[in-house]
Protein backbone atom coordinates (compact mmCIF):
# COMPACT_ATOMS: atom_id res chain seq x y z
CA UNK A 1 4.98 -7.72 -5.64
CA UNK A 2 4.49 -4.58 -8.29
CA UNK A 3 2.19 -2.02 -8.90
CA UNK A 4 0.24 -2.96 -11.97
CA UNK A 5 1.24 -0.99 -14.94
CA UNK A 6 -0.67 2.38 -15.74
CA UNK A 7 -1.32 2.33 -12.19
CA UNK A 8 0.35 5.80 -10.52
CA UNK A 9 0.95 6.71 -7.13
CA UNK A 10 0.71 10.71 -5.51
CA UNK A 11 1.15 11.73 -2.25
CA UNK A 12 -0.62 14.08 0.02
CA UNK A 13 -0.72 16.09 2.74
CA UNK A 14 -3.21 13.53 3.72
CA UNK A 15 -1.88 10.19 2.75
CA UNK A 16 -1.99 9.15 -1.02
CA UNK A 17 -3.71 8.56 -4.18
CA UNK A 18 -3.63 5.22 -6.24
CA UNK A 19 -4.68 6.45 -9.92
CA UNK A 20 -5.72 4.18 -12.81
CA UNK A 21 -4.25 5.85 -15.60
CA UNK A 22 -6.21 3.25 -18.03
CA UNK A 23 -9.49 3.82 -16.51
CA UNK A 24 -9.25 6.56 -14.35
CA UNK A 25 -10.52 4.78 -11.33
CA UNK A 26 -8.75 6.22 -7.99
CA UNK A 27 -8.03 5.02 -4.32
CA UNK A 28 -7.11 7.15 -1.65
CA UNK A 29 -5.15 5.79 1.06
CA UNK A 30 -3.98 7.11 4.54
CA UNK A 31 -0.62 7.16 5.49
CA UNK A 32 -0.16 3.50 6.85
CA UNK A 33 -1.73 2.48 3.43
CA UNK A 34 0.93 4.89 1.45
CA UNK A 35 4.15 3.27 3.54
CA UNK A 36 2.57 -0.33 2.80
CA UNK A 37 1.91 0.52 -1.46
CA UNK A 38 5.42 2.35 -1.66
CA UNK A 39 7.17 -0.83 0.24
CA UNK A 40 5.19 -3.27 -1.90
CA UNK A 41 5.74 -1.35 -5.24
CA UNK A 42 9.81 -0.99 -4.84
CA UNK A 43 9.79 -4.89 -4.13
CA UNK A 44 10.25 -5.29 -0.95
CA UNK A 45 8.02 -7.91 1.17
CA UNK A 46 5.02 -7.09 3.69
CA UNK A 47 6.82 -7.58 6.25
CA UNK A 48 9.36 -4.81 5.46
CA UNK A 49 6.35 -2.72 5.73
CA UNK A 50 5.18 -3.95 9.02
CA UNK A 51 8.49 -3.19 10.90
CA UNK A 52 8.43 0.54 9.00
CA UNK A 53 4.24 1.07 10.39
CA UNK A 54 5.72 -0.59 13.92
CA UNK A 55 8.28 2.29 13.78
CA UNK A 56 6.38 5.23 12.78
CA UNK A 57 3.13 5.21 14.70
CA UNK A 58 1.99 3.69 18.01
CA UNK A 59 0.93 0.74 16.85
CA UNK A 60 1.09 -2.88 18.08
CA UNK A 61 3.28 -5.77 15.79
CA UNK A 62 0.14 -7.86 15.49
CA UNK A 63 -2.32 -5.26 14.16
CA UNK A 64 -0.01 -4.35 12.01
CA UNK A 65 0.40 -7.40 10.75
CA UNK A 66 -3.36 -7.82 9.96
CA UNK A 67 -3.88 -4.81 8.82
CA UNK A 68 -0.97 -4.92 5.98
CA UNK A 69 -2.21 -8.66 5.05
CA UNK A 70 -5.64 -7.21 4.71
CA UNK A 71 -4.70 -4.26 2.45
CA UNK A 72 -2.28 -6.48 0.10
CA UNK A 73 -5.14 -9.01 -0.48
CA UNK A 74 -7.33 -6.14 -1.64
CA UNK A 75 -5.14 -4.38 -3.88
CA UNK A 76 -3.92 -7.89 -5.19
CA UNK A 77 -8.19 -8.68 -5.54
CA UNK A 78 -8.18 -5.30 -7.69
CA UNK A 79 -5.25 -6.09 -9.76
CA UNK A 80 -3.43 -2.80 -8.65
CA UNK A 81 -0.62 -5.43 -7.30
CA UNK A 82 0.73 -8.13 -9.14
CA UNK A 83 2.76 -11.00 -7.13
């Protein structure tokens, strides 16, 4: 998967920011959402980002695993992902 072109990515003290350059339409996203858009963006698979989330917070394998799943669908539904 990619990040859609024109589509820019900013970190926080906070988490991130997902910024439509084209329309100017933003998404901010906490810090398991930045680790799961930087993972997905440099190529790697879902999964990758599961074992990083597993890793960094105190979080079970299987909620993980839902909760990456459920944030790729959406940014694939709102074209900021391409497969």
């Amino acid at each position: 998967m990619k990040l859609r072109k024109g589509i820019a990515v900013a970190t926080t003290e906070y988490g991130g920011v997902l910024l439509d350059e084209k329309s100017g339409s933003y998404w901010q996203l906490n810090d398991t959402s930045v680790i799961v858009v930087e993972t997905l963006a440099a190529g790697r698979a879902p999964e990758a980002a599961v074992d990083r989330i597993v890793a960094e917070f105190d979080v079970e394998r299987a909620e993980a695993e839902s909760d990456v799943a459920e944030l790729t669908r959406r940014l694939v539904e709102a074209k900021i992902l391409r497969p």
